[in-house]
N, C-alpha and C. Protein backbone atom coordinates (compact mmCIF):
# COMPACT_ATOMS: atom_id res chain seq x y z
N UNK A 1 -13.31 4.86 137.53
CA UNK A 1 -12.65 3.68 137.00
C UNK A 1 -13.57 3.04 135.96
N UNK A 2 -12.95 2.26 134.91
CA UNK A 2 -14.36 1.97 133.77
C UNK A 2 -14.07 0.79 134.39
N UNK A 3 -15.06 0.16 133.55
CA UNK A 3 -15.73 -1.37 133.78
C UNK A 3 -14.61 -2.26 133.48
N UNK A 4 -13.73 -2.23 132.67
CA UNK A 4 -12.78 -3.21 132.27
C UNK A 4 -12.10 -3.60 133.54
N UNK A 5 -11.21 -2.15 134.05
CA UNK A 5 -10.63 -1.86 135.21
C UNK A 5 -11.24 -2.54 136.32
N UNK A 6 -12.81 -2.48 136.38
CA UNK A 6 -13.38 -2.90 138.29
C UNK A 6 -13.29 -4.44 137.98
N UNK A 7 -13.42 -4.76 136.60
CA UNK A 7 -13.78 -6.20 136.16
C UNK A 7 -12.38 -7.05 136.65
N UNK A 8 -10.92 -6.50 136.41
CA UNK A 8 -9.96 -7.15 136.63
C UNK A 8 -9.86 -6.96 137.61
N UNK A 9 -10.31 -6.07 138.45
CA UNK A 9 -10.01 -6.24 140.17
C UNK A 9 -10.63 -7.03 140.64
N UNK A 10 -11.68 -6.97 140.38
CA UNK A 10 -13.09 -7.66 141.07
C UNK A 10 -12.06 -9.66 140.52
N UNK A 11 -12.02 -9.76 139.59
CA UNK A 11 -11.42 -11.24 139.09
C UNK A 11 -9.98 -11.41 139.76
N UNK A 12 -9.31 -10.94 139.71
CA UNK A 12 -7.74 -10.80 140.45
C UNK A 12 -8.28 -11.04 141.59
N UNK A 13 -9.07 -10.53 142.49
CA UNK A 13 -9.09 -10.82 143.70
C UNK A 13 -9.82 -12.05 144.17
N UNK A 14 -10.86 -12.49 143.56
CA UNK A 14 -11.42 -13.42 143.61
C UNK A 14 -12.23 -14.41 142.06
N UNK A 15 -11.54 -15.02 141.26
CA UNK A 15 -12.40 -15.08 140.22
C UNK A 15 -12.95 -16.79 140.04
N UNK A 16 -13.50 -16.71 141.24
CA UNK A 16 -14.49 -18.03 141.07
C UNK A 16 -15.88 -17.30 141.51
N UNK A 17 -16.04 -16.12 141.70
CA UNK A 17 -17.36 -15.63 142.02
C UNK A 17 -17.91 -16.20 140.26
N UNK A 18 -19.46 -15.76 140.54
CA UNK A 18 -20.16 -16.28 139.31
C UNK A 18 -20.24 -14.89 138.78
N UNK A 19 -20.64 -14.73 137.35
CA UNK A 19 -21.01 -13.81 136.39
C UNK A 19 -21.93 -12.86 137.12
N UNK A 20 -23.17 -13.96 137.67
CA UNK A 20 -23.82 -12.98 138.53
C UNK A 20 -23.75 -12.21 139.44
N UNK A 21 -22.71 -12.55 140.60
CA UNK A 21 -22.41 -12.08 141.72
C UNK A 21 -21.43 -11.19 140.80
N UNK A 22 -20.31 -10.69 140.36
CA UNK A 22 -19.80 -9.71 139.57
C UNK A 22 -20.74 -8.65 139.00
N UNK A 23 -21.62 -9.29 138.26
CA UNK A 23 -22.57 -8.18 137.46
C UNK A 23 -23.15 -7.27 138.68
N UNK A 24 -23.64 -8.04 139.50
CA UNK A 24 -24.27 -6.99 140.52
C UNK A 24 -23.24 -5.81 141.33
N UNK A 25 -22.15 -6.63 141.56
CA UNK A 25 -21.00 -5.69 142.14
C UNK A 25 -20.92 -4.29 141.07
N UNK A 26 -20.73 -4.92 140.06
CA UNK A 26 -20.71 -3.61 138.93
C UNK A 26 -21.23 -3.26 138.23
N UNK A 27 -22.78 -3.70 139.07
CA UNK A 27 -24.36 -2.54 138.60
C UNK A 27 -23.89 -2.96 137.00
N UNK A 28 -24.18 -3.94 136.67
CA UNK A 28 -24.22 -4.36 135.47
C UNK A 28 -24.82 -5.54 134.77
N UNK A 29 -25.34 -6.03 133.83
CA UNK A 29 -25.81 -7.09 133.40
C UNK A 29 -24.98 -8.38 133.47
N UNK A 30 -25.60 -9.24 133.59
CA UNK A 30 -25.07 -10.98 133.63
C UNK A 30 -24.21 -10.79 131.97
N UNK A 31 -24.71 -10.52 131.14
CA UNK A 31 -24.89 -11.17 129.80
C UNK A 31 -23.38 -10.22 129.07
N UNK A 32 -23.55 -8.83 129.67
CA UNK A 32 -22.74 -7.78 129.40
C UNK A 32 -21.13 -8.18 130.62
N UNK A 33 -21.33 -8.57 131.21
CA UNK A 33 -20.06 -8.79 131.91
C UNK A 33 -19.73 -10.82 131.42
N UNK A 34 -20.06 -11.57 130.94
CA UNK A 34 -19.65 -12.62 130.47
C UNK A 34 -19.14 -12.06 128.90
N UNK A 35 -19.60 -10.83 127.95
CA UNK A 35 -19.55 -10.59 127.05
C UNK A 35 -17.73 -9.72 127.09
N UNK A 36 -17.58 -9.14 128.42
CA UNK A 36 -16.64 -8.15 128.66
C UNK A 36 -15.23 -9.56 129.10
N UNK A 37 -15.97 -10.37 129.92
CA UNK A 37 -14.55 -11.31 130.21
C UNK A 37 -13.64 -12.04 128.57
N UNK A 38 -14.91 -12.63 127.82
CA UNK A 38 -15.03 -13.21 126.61
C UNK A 38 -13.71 -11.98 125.34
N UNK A 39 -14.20 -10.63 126.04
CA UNK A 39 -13.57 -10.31 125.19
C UNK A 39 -12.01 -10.20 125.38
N UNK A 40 -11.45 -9.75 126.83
CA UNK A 40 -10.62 -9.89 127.75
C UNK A 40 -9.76 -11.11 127.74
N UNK A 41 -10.22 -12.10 127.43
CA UNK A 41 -10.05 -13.25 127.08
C UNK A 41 -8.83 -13.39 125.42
N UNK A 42 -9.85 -13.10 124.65
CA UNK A 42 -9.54 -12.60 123.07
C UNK A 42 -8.53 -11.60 123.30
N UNK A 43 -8.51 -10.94 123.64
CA UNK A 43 -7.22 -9.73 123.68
C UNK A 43 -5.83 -10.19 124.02
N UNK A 44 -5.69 -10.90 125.31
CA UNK A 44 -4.88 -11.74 125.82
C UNK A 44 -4.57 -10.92 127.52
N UNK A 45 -5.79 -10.42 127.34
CA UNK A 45 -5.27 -9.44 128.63
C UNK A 45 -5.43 -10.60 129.73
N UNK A 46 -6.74 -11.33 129.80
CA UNK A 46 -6.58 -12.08 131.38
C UNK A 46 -6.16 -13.26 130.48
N UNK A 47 -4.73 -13.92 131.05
CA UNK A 47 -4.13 -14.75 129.96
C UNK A 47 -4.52 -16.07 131.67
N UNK A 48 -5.12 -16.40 132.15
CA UNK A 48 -5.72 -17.07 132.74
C UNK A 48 -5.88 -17.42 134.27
N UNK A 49 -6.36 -18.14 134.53
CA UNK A 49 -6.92 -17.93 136.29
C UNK A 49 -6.33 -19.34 137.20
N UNK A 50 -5.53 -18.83 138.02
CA UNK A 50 -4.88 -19.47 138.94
C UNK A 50 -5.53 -19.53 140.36
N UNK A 51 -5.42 -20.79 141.18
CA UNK A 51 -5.03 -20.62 142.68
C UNK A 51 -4.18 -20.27 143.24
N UNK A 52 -4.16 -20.07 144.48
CA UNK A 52 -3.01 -19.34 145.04
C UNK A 52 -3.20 -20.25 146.33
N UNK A 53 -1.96 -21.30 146.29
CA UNK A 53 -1.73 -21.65 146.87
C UNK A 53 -0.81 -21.79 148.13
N UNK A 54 -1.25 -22.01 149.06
CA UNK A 54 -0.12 -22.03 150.68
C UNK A 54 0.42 -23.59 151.01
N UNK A 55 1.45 -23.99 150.26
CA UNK A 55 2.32 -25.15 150.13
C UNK A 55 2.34 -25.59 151.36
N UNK A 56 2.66 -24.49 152.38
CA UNK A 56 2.74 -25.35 153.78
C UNK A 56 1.77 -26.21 154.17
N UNK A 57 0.64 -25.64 153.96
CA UNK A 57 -0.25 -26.69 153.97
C UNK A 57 -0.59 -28.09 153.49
N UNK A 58 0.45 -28.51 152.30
CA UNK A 58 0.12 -29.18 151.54
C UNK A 58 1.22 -30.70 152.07
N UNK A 59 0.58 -32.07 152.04
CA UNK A 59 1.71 -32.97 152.21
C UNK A 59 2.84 -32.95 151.14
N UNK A 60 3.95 -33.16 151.68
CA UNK A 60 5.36 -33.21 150.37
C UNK A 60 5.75 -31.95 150.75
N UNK A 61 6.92 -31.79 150.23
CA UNK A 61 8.04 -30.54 149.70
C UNK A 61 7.83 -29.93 148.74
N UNK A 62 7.78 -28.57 148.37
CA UNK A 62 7.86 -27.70 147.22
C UNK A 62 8.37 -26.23 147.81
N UNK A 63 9.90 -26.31 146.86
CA UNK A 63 10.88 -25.39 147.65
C UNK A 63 10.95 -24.32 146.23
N UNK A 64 10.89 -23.02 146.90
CA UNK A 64 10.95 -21.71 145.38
C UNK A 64 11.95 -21.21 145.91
N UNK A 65 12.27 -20.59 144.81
CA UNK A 65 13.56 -19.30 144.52
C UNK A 65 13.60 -18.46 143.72
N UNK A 66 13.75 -17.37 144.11
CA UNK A 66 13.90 -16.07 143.65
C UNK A 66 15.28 -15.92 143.01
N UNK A 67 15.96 -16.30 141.83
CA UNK A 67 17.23 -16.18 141.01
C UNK A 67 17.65 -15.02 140.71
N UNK A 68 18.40 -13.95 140.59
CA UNK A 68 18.32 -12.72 140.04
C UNK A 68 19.84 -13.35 138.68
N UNK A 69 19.30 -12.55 138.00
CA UNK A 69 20.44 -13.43 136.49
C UNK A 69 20.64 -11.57 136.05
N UNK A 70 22.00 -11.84 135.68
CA UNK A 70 23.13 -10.63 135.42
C UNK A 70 23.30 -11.26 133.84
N UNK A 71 22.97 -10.49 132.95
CA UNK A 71 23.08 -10.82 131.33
C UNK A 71 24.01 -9.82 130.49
N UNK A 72 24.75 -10.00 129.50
CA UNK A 72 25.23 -9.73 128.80
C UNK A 72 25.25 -9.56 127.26
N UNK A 73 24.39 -8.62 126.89
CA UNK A 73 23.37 -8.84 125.20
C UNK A 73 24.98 -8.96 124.29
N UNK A 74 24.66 -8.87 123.05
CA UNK A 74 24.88 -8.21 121.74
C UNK A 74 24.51 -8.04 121.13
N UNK A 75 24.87 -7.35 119.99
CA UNK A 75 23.96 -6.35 118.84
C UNK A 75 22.81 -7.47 118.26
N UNK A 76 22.93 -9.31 118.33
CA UNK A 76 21.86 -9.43 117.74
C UNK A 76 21.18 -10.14 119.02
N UNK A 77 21.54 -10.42 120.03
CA UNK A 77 20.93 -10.82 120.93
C UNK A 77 19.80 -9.50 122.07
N UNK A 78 18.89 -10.28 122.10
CA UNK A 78 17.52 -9.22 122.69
C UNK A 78 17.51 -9.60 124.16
N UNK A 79 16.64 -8.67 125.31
CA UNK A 79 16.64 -9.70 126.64
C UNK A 79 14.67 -10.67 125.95
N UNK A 80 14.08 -10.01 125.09
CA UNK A 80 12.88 -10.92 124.80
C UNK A 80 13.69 -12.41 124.74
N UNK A 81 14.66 -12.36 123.52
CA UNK A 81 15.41 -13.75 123.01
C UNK A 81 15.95 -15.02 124.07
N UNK A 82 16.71 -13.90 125.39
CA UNK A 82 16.74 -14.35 126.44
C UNK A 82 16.02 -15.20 127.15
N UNK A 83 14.87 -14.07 127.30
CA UNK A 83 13.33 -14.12 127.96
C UNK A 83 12.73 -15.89 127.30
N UNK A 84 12.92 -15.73 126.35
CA UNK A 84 12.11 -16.82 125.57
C UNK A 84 12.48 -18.22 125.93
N UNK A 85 13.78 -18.36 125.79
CA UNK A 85 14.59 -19.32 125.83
C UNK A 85 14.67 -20.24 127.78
N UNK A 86 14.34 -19.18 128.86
CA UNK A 86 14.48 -19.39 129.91
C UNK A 86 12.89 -19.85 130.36
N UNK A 87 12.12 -18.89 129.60
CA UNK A 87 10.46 -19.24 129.78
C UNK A 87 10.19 -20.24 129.69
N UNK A 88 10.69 -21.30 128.63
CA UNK A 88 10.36 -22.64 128.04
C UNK A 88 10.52 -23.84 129.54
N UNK A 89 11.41 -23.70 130.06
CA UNK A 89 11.15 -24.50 131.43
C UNK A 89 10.64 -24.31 132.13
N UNK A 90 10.08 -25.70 132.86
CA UNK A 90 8.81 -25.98 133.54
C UNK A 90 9.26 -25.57 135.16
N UNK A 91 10.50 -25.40 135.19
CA UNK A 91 11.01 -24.98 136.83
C UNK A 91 10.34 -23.62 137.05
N UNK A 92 10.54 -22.92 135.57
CA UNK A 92 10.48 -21.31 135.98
C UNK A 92 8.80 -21.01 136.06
N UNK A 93 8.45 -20.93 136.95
CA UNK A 93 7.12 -19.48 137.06
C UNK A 93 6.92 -18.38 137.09
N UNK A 94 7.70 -17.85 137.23
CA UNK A 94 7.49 -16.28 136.86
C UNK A 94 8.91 -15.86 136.11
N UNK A 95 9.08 -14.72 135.60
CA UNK A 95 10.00 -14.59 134.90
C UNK A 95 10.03 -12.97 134.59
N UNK A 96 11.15 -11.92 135.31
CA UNK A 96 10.48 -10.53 134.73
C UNK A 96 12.05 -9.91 134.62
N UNK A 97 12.05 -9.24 133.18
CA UNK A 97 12.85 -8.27 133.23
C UNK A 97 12.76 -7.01 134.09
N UNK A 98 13.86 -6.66 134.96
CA UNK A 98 13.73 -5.83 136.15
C UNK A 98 15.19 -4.60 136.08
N UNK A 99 14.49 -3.34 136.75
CA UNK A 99 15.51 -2.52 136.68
C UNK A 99 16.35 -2.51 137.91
N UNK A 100 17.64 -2.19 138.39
CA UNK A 100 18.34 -2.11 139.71
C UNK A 100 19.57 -3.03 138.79
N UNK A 101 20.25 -3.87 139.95
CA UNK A 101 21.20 -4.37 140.16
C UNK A 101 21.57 -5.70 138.98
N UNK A 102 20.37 -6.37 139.19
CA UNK A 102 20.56 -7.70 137.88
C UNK A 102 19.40 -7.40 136.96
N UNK A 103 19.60 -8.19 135.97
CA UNK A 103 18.30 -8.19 134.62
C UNK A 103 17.51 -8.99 134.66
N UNK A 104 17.02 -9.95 135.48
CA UNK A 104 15.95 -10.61 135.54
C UNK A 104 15.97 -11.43 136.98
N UNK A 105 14.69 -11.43 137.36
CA UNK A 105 14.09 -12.10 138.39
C UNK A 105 13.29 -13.04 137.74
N UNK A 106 13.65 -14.42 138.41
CA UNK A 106 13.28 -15.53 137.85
C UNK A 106 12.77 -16.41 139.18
N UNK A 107 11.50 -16.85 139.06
CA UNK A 107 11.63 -17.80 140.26
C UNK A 107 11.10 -18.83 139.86
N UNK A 108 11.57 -20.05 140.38
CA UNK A 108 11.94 -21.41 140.44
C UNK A 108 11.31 -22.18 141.56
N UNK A 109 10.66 -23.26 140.85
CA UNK A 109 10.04 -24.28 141.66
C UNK A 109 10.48 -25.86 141.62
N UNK A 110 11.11 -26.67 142.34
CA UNK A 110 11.36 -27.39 142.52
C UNK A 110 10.73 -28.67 143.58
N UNK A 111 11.01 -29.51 143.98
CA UNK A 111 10.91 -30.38 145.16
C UNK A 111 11.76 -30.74 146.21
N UNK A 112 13.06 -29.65 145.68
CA UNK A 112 14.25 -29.61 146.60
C UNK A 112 14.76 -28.94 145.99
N UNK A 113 16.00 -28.28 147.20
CA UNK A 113 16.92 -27.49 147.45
C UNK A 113 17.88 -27.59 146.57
N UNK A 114 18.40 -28.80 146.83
CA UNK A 114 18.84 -29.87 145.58
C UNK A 114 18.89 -29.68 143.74
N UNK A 115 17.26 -30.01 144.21
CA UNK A 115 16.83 -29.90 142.42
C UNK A 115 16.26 -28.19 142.01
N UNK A 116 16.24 -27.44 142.92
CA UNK A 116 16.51 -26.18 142.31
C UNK A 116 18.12 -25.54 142.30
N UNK A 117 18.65 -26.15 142.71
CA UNK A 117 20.08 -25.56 142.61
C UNK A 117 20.81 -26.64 141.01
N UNK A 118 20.29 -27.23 141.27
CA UNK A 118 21.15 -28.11 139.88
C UNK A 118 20.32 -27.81 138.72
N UNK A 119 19.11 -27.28 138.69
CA UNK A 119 18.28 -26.45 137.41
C UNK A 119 19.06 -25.11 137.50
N UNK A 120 19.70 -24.43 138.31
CA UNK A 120 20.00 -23.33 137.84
C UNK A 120 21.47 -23.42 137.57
N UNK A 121 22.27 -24.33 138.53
CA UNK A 121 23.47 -24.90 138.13
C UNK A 121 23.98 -25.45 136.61
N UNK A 122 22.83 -26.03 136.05
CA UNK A 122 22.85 -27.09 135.10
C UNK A 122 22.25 -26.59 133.89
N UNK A 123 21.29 -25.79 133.89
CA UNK A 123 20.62 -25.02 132.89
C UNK A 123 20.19 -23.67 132.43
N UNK A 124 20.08 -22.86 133.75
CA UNK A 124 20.24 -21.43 133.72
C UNK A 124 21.74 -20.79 133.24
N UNK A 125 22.77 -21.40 134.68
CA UNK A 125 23.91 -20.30 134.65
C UNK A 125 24.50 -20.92 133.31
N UNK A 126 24.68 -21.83 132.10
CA UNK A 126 25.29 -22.28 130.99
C UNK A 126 24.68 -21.76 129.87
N UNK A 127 23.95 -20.57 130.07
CA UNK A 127 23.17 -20.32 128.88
C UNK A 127 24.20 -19.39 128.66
N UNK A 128 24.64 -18.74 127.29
CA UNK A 128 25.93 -17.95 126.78
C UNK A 128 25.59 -16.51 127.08
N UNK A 129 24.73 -15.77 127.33
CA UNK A 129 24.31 -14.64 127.70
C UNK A 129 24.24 -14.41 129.48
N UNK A 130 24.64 -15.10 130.03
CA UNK A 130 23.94 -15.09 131.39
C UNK A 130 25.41 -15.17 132.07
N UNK A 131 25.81 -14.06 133.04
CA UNK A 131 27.24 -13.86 133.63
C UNK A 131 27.15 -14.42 134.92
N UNK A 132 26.13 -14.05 135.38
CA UNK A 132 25.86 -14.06 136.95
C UNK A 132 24.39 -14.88 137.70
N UNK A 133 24.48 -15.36 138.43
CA UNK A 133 23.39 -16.05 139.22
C UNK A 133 23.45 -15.62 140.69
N UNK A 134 22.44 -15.50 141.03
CA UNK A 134 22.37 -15.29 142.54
C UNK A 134 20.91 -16.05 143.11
N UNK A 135 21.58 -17.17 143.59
CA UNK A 135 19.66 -17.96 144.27
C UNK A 135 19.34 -17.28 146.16
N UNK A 136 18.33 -17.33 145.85
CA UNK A 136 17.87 -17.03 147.00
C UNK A 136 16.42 -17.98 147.09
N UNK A 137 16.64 -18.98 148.25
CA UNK A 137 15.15 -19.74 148.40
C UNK A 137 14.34 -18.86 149.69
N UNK A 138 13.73 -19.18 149.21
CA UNK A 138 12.68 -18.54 149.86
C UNK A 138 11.91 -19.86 151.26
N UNK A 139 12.17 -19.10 152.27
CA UNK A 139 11.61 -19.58 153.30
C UNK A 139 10.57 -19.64 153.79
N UNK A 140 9.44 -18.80 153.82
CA UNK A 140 8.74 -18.49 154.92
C UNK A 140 7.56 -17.85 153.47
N UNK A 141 6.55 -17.67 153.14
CA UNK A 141 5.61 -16.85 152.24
C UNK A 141 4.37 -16.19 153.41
N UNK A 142 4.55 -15.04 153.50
CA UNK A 142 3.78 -14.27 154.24
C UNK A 142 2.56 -13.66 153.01
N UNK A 143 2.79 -13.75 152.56
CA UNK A 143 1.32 -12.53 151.40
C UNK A 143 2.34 -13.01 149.71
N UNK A 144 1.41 -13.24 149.04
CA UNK A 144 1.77 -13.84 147.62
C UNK A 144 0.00 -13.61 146.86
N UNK A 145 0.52 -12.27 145.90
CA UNK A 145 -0.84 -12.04 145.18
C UNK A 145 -1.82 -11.12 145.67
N UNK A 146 -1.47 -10.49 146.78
CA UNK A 146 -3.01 -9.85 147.62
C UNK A 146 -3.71 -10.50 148.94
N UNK A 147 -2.79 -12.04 148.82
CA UNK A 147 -3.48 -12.97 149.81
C UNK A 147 -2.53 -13.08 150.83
N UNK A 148 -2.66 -13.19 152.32
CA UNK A 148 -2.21 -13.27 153.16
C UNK A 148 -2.03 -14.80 153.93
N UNK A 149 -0.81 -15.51 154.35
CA UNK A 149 -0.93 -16.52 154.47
C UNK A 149 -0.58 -16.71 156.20
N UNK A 150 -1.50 -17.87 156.47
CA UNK A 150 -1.10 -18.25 157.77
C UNK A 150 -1.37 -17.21 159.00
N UNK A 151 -1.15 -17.97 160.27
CA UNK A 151 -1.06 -16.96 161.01
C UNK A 151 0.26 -17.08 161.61
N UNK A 152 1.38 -15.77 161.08
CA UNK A 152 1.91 -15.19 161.37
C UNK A 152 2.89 -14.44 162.82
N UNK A 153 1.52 -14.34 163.20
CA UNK A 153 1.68 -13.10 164.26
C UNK A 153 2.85 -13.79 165.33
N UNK A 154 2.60 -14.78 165.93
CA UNK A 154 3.52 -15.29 166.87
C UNK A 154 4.63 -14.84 166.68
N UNK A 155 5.62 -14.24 167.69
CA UNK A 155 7.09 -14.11 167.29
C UNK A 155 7.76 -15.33 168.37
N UNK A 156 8.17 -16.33 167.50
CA UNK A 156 8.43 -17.54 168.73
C UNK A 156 10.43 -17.49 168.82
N UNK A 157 10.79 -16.12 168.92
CA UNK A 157 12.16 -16.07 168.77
C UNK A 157 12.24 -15.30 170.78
N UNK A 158 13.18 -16.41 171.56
CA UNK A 158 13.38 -16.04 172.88
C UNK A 158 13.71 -14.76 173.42
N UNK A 159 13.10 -14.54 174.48
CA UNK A 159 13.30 -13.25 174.66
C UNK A 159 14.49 -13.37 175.24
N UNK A 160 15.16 -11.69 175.94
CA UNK A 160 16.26 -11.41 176.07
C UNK A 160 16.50 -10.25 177.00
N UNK A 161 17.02 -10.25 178.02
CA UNK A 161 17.51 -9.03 179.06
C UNK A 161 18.71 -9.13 179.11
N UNK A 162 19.09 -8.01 179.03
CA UNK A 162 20.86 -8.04 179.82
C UNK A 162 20.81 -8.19 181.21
């Protein structure tokens, strides 16, 4: 694997380690791996560094959804053009053209059930390219990113004999 490659794993998985603690992981210089992020940077490859957060934990509500959107091009309409136009709101976080059943997976962050259904009610499904909506909120986040959330394991659903 080259250095670019261990560099985005090594950062994807954890990138608040320091320059130093990296360099050593990959038998490499301090100066030469701040020189390799710097450039990584410039390219647009690591387009920037997030937490990964477990909401449950957090006081307040913050409710997501997974949208799948059914589109309908024409000769001058693109799904980028699409893409662009849906990106611009602050509801949407992720956003991916996808192969199977619908054309994009979109997910949506709100503070309610409520206010993610009337963002997709109100501003998604009225866009002139867009046929179909399907929301799905998301309940429960077990693993998001590589990271594993909570403990899980309990199955607190009653048992049962005939």
């Amino acid at each position: 694997m080259d250095e670019k490659r261990e560099l985005l794993d090594l950062l994807q998985h954890s990138a608040r380690e320091s320059t130093a603690d990296i360099a050593r992981q990959l038998g490499m210089e301090e100066a030469a791996v701040e020189a390799l992020i710097a450039e990584l940077e410039e390219e647009g490859v690591i387009r920037g560094y997030q937490a990964i957060v477990d909401w449950d934990n957090v006081e307040g509500e913050q409710v997501t959804a997974m949208v799948e959107l059914n589109v309908e091009l024409d000769r001058e309409t693109k799904y980028t053009d699409i893409s662009a136009r849906i990106a611009k709101f602050p509801e949407v976080s992720d956003l991916k053209l996808v192969s199977g059943d619908y054309d994009f997976a979109v997910e949506v962050v709100g503070d309610s059930m409520h206010d993610v259904s009337m963002f997709v009610s109100e501003r998604i499904a009225p866009i002139p390219e867009v046929t179909q909506t399907v929301t799905h909120f998301v309940m429960d986040t077990y693993k998001q990113r590589g990271i594993e959330f909570g403990d899980h394991t309990e199955d607190d659903r009653l048992s049962f004999s005939p």
